[in-house]
C-alpha atoms as a PDB file:
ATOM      1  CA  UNK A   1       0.000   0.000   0.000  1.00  0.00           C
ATOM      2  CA  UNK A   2       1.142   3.330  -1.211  1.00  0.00           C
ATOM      3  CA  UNK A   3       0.302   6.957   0.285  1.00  0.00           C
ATOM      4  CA  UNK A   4       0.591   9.390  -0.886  1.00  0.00           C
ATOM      5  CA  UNK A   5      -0.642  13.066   0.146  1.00  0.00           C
ATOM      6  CA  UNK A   6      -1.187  15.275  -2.315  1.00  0.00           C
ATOM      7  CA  UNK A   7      -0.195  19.128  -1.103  1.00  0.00           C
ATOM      8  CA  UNK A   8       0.814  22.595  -1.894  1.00  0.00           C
ATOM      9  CA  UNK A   9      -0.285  25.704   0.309  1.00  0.00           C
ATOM     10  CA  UNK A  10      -0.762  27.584  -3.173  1.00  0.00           C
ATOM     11  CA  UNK A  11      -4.376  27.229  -4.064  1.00  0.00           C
ATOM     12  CA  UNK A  12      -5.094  26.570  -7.568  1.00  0.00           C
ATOM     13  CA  UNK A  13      -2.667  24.327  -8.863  1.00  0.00           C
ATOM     14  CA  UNK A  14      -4.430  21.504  -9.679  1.00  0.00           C
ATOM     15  CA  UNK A  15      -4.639  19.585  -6.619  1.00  0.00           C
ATOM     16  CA  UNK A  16      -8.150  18.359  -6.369  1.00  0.00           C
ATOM     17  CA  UNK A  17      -7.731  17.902 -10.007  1.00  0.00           C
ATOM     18  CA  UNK A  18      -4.784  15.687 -10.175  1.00  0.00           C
ATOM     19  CA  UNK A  19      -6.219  13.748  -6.699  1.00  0.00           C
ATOM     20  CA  UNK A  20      -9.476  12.761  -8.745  1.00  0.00           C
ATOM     21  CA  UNK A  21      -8.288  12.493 -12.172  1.00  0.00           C
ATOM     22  CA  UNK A  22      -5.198  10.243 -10.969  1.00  0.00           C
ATOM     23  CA  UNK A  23      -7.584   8.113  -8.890  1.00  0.00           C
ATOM     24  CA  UNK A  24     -10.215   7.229 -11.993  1.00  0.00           C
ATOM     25  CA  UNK A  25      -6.840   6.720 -13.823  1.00  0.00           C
ATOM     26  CA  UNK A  26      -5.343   4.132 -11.032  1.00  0.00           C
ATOM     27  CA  UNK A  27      -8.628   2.887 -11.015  1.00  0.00           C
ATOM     28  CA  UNK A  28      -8.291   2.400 -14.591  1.00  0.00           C
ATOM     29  CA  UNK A  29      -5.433  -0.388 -14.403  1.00  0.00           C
ATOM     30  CA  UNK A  30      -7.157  -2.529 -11.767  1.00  0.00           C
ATOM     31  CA  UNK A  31      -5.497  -1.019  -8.820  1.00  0.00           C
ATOM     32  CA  UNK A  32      -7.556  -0.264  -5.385  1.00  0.00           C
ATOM     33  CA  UNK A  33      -7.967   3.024  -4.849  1.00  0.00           C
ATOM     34  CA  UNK A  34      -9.196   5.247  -1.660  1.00  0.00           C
ATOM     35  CA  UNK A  35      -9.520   8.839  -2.558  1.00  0.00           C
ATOM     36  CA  UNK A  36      -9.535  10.742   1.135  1.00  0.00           C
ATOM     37  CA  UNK A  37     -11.113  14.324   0.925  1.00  0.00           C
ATOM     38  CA  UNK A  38      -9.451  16.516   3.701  1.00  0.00           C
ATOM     39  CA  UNK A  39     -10.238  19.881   2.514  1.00  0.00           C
ATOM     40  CA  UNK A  40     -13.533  21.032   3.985  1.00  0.00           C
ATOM     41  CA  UNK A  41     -14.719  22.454   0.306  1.00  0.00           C
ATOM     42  CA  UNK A  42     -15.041  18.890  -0.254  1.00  0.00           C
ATOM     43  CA  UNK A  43     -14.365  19.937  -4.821  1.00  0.00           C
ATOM     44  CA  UNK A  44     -12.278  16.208  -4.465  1.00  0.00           C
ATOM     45  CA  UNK A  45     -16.385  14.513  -3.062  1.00  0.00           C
ATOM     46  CA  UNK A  46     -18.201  16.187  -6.009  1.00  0.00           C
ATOM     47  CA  UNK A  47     -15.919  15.765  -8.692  1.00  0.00           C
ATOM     48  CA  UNK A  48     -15.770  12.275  -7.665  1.00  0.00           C
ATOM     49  CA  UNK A  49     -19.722  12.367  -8.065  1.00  0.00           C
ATOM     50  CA  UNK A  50     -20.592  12.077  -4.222  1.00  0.00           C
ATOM     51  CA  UNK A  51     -23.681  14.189  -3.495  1.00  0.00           C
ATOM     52  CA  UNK A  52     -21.444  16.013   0.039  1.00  0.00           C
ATOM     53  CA  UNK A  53     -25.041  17.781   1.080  1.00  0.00           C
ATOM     54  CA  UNK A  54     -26.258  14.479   1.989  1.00  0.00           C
ATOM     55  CA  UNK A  55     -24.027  12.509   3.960  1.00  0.00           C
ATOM     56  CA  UNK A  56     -24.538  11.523   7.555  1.00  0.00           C
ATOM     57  CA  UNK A  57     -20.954  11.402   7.644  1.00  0.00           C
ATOM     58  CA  UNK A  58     -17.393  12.649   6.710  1.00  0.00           C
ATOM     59  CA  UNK A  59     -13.531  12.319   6.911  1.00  0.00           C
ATOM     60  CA  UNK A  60     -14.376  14.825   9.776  1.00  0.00           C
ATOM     61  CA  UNK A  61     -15.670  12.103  11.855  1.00  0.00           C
ATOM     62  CA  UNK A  62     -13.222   9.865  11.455  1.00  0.00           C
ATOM     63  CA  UNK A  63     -10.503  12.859  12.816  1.00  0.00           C
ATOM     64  CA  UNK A  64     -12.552  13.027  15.951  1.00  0.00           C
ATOM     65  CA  UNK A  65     -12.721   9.801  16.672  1.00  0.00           C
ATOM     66  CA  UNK A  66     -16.163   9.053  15.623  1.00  0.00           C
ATOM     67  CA  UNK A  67     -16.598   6.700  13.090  1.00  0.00           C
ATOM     68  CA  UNK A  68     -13.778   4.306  11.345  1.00  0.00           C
ATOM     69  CA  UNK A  69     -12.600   5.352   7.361  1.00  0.00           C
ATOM     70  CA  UNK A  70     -14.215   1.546   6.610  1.00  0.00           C
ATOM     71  CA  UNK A  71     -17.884   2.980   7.855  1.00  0.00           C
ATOM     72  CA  UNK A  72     -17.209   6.594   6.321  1.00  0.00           C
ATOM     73  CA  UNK A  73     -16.023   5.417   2.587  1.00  0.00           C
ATOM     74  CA  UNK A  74     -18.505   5.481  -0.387  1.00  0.00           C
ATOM     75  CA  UNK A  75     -17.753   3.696  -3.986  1.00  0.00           C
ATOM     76  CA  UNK A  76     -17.824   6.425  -6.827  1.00  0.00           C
ATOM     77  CA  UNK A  77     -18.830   5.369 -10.113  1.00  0.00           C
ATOM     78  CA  UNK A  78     -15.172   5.533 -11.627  1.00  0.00           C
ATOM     79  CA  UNK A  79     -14.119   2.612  -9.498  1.00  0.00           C
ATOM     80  CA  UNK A  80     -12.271   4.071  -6.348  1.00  0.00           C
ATOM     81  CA  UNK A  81     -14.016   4.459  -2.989  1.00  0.00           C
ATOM     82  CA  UNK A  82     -13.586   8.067  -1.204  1.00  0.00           C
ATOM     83  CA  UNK A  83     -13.718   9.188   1.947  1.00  0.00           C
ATOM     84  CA  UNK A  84     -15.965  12.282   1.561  1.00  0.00           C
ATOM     85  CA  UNK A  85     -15.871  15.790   2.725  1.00  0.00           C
ATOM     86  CA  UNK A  86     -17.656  18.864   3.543  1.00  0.00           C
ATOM     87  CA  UNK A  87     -17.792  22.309   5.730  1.00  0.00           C
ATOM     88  CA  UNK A  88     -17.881  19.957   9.078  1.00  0.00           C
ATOM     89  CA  UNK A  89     -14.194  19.240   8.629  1.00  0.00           C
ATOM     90  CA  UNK A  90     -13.412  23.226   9.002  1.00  0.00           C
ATOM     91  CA  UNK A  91     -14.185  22.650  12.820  1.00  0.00           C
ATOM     92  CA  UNK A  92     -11.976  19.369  13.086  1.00  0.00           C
ATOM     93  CA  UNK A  93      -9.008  22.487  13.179  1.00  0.00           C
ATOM     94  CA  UNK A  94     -10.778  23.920  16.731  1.00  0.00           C
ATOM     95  CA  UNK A  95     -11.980  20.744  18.268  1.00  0.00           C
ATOM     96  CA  UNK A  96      -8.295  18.958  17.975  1.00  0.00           C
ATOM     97  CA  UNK A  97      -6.371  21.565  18.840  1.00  0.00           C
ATOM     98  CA  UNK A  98      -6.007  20.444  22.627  1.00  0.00           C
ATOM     99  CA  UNK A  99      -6.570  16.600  22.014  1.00  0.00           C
ATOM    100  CA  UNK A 100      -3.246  14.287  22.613  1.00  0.00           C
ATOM    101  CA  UNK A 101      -1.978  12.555  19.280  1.00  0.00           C
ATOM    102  CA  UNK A 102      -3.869  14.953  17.297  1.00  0.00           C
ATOM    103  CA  UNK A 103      -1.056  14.789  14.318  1.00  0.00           C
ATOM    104  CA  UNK A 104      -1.749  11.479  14.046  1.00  0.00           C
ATOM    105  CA  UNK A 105      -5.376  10.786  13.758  1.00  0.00           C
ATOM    106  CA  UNK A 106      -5.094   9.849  10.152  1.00  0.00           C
ATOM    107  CA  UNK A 107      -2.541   7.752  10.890  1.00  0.00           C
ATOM    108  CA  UNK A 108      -4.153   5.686  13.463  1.00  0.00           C
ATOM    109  CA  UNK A 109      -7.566   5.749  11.259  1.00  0.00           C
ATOM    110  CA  UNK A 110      -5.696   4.182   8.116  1.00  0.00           C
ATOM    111  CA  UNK A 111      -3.669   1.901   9.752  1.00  0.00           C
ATOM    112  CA  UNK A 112      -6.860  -0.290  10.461  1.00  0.00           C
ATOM    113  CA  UNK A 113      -7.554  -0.705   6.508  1.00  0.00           C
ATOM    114  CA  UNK A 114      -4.667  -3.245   6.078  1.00  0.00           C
ATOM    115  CA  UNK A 115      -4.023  -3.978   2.919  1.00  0.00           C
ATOM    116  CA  UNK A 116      -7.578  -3.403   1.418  1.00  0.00           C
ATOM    117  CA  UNK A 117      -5.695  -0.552  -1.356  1.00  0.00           C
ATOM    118  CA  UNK A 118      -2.856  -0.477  -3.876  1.00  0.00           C
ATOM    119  CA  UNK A 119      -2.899   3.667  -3.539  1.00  0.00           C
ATOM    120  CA  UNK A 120      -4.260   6.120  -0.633  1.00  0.00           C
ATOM    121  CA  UNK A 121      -4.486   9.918  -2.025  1.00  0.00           C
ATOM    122  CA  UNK A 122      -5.056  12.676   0.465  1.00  0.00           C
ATOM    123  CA  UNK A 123      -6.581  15.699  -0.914  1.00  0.00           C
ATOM    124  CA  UNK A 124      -5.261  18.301   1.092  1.00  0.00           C
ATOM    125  CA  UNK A 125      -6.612  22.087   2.107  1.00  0.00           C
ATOM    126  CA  UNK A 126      -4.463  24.496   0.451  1.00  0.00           C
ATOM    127  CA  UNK A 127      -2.805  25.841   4.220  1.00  0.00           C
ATOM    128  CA  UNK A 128      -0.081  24.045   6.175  1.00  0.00           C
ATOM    129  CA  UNK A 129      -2.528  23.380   8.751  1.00  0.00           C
ATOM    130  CA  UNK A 130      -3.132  20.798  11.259  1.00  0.00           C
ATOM    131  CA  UNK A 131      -5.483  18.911   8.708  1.00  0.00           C
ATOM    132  CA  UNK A 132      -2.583  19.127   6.455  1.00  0.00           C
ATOM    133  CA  UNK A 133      -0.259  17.696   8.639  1.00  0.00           C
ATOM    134  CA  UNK A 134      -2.231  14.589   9.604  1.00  0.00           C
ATOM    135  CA  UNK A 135      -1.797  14.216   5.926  1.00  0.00           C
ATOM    136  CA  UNK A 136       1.852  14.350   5.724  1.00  0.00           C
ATOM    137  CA  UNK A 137       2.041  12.174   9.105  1.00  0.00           C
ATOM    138  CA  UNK A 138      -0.251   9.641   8.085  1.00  0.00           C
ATOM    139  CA  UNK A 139       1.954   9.561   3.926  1.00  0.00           C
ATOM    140  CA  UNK A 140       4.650   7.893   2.901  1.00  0.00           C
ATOM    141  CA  UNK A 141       5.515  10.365   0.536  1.00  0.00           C
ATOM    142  CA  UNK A 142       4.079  13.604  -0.671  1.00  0.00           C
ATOM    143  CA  UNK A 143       3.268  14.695  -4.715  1.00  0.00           C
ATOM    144  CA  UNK A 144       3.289  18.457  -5.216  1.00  0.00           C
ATOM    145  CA  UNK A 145       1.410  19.487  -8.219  1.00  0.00           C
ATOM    146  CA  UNK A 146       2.498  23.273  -9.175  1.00  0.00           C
ATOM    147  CA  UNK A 147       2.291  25.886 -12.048  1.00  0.00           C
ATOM    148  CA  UNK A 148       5.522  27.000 -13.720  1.00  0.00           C
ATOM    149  CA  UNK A 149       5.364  30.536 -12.972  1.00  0.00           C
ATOM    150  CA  UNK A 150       6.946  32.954 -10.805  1.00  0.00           C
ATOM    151  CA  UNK A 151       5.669  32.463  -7.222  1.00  0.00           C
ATOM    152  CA  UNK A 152       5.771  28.712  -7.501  1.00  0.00           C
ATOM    153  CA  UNK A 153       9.363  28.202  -6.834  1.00  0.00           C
ATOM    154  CA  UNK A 154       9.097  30.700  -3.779  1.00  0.00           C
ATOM    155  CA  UNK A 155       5.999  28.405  -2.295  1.00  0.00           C
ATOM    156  CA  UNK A 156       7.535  25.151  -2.863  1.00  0.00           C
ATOM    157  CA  UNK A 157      10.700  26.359  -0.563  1.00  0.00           C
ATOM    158  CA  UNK A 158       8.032  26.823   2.484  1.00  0.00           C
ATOM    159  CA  UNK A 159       6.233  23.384   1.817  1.00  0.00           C
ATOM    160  CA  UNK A 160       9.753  21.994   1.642  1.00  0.00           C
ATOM    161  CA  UNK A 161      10.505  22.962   4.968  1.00  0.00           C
ATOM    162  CA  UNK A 162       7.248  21.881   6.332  1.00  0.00           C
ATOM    163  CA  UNK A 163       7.873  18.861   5.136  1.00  0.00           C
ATOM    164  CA  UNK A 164      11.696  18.589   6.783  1.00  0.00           C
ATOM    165  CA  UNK A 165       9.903  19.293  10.022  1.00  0.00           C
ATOM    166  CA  UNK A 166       7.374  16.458   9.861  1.00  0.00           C
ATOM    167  CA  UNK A 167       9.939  14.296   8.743  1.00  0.00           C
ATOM    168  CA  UNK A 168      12.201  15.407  11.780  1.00  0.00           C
ATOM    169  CA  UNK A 169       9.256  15.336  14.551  1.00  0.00           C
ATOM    170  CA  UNK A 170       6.437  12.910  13.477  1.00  0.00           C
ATOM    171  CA  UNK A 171       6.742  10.992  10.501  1.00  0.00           C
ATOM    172  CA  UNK A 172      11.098  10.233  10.083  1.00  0.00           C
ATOM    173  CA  UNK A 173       9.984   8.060   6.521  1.00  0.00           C
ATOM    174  CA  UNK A 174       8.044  10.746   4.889  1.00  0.00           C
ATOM    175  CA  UNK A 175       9.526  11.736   1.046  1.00  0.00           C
ATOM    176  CA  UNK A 176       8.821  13.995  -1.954  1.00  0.00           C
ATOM    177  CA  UNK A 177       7.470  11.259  -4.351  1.00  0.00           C
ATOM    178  CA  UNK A 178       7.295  13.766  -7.359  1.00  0.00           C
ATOM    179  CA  UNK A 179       6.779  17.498  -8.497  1.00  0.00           C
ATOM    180  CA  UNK A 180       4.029  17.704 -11.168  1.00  0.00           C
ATOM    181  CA  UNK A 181       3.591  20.590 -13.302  1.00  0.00           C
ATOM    182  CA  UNK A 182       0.059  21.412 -14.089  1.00  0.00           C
ATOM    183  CA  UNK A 183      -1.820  23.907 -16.143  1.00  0.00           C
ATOM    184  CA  UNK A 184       1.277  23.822 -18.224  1.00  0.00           C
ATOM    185  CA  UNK A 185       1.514  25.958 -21.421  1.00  0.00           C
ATOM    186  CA  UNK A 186       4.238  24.915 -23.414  1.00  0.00           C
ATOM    187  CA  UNK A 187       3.640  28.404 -25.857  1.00  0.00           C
ATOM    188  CA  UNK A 188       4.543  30.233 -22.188  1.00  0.00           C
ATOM    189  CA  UNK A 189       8.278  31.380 -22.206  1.00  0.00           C
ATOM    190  CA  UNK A 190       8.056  31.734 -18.257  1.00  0.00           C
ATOM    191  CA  UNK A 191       6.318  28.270 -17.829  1.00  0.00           C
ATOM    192  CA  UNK A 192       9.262  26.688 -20.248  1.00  0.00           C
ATOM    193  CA  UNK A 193      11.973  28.926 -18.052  1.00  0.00           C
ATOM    194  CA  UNK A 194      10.271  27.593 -14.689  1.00  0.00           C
ATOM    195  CA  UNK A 195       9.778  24.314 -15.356  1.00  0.00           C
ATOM    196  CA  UNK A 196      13.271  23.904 -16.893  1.00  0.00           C
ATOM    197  CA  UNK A 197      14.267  25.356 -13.281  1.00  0.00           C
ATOM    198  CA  UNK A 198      12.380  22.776 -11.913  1.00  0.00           C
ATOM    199  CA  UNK A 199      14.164  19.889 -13.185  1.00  0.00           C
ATOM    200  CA  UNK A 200      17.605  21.124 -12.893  1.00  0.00           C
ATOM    201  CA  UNK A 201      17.032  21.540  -8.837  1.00  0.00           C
ATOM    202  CA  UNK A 202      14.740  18.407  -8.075  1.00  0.00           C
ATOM    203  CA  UNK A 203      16.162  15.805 -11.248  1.00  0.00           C
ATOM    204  CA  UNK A 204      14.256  13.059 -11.742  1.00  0.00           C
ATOM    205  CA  UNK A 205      11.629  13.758  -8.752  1.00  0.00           C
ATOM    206  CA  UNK A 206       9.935  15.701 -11.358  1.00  0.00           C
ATOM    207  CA  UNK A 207       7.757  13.545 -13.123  1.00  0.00           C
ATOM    208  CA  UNK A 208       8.567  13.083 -16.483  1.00  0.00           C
ATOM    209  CA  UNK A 209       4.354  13.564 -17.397  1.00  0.00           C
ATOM    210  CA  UNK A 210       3.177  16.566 -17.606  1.00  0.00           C
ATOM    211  CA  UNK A 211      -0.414  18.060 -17.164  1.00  0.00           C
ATOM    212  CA  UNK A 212      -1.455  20.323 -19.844  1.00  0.00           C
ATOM    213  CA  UNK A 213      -3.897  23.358 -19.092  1.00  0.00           C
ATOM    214  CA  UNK A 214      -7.237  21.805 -20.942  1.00  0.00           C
ATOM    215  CA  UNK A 215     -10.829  22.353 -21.283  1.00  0.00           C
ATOM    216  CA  UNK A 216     -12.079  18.716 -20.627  1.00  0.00           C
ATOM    217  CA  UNK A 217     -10.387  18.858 -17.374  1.00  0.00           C
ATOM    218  CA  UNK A 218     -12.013  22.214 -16.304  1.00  0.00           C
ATOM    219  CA  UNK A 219     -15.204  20.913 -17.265  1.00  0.00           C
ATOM    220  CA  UNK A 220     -15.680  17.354 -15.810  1.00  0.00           C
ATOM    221  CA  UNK A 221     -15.865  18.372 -12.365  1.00  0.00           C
ATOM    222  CA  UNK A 222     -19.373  20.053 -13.100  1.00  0.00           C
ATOM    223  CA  UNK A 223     -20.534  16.979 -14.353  1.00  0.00           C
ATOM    224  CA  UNK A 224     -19.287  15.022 -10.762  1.00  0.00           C
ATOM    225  CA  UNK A 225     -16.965  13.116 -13.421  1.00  0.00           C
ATOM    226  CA  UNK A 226     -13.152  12.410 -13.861  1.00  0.00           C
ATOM    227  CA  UNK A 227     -12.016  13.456 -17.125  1.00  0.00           C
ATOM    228  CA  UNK A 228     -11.608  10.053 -18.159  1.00  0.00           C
ATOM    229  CA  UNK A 229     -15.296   9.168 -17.368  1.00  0.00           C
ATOM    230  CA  UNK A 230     -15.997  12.598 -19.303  1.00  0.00           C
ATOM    231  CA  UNK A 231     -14.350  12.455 -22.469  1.00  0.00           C
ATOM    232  CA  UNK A 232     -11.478   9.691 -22.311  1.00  0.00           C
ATOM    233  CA  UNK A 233      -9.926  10.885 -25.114  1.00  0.00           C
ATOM    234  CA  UNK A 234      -8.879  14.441 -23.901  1.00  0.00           C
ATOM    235  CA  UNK A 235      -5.409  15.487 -23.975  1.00  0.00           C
ATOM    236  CA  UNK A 236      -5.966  15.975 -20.185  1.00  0.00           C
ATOM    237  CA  UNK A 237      -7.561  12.709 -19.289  1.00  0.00           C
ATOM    238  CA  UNK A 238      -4.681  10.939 -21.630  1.00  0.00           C
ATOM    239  CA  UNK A 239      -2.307  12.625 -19.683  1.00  0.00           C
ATOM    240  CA  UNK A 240      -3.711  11.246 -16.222  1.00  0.00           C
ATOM    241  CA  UNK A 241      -3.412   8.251 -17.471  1.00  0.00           C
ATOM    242  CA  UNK A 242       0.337   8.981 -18.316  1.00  0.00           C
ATOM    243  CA  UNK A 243       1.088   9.938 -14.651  1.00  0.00           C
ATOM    244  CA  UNK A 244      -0.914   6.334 -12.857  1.00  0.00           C
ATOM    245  CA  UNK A 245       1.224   4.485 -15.334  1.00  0.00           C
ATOM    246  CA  UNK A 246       4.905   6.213 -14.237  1.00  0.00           C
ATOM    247  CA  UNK A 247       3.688   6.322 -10.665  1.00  0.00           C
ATOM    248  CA  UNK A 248       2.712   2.585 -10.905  1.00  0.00           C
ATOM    249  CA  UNK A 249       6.598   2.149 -12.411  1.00  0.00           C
ATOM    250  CA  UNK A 250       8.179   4.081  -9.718  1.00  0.00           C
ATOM    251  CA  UNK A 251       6.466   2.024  -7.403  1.00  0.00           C
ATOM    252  CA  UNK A 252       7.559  -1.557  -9.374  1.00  0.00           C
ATOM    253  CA  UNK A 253      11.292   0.131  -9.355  1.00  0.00           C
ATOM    254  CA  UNK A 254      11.213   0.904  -5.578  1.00  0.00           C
ATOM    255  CA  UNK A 255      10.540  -2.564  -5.160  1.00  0.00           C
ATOM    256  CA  UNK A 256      12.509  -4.453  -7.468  1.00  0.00           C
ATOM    257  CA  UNK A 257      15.953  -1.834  -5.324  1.00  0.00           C
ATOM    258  CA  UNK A 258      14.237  -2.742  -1.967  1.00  0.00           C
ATOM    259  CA  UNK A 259      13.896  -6.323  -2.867  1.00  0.00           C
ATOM    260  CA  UNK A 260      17.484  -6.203  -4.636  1.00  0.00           C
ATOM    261  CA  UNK A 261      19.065  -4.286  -1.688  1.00  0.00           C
END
């Protein structure tokens, strides 16, 4: 079982987009799939087509102690199951605050699945906030999707910090699995200059796929559809695709070292 937790402070970038689309995609090439939503918007629930208005209950009752992931999860129609949800989760941030273990409530929660997935994603709120580090406590590694342009280099230094500190005081495994650049122009000089940056600092954690900006993939999420339930032959449903299939090799090729080692 893989985690991985899917974060950048920037809002914007494609997170919520690359969480769902990458899902359906895993999904895709028989793997098991849990899709947790932990920003209280719940955009990863809907465009997963999980009606959020109605449900009894949410990721934020598992983080309180409520109710397990296993009685929480739904199926979506794309194959994955998700753990849904909505504007309850914003008060998870208050009611934790004073609780022992409260970094590791995610933790605790998905270490009861066993080995019922393949891949865990973790949608996370665009904030380093204590949601957000349950996230990176609970990963083993942590995919940053990001725009090539001017800010995003500055962000990524803060989120790489955060990240040393988890890995220092909570979670000693925890890894950058990949950068992914998203909404990428290639006809964008800065985007070409950024993301060449990119690669020349982080080598061959960026992944090689990249996510173009594209309609079908603004679309879908209106429809409570992945791009690849929407119109599988988009550019940006074909390029989901792309990324399960070198995430599913990185995994093979950590394996195959570990095994080998």
């Amino acid at each position: 079982m893989r985690i991985l937790a899917i974060t950048n402070q920037k809002g914007g970038v494609g997170k919520t987009t690359t969480c769902v689309n990458l899902a359906a995609s895993l999904a895709a090439t028989k793997r098991r799939v849990l899709l947790i939503d932990l920003d209280p918007q719940g955009n990863a629930t809907t465009g997963s087509g999980v009606e959020k208005s109605g449900l009894k209950h949410t990721i934020y009752h598992v983080l309180i102690g409520d109710k397990s992931i296993a009685e929480v999860r739904v199926t979506a129609d794309s194959g994955f199951d998700v753990v849904p949800a909505n504007r309850e989760l914003a008060g998870a941030e208050v009611e934790l605050v004073n609780e022992l273990a409260r970094e590791t409530r995610l933790k605790v929660a998905l270490s009861e699945l066993g080995a019922d997935y393949d891949y865990i994603l973790i949608d996370c709120p665009p904030a380093l906030n204590l949601v957000t580090v349950n996230a990176l406590t609970a990963a083993h590694a942590v995919m940053i999707p990001m725009q090539c342009e001017y800010y995003a280099l500055e962000g990524l230094s803060d989120l790489v910090n955060t990240i040393k500190k988890v890995r220092a005081y909570l979670n000693p495994g925890l890894e950058i699995e990949g950068l992914l650049r998203t909404l990428f122009d290639p006809r964008n000089m800065l985007a070409q200059q950024v993301s060449a940056q990119l690669t020349q600092h982080f080598g061959d954690k960026v992944y090689r796929t990249v996510i173009p900006r594209n309609v079908r993939l603004a679309e879908a999420p209106s429809y409570g559809q992945p791009a690849l339930a929407y119109d599988r032959a988009s550019k940006g449903a074909q390029a989901y695709l792309a990324l399960a299939g070198e995430i599913i090799n990185r995994s093979s090729t950590a394996t195959v070292g570990a095994a080998n080692g």
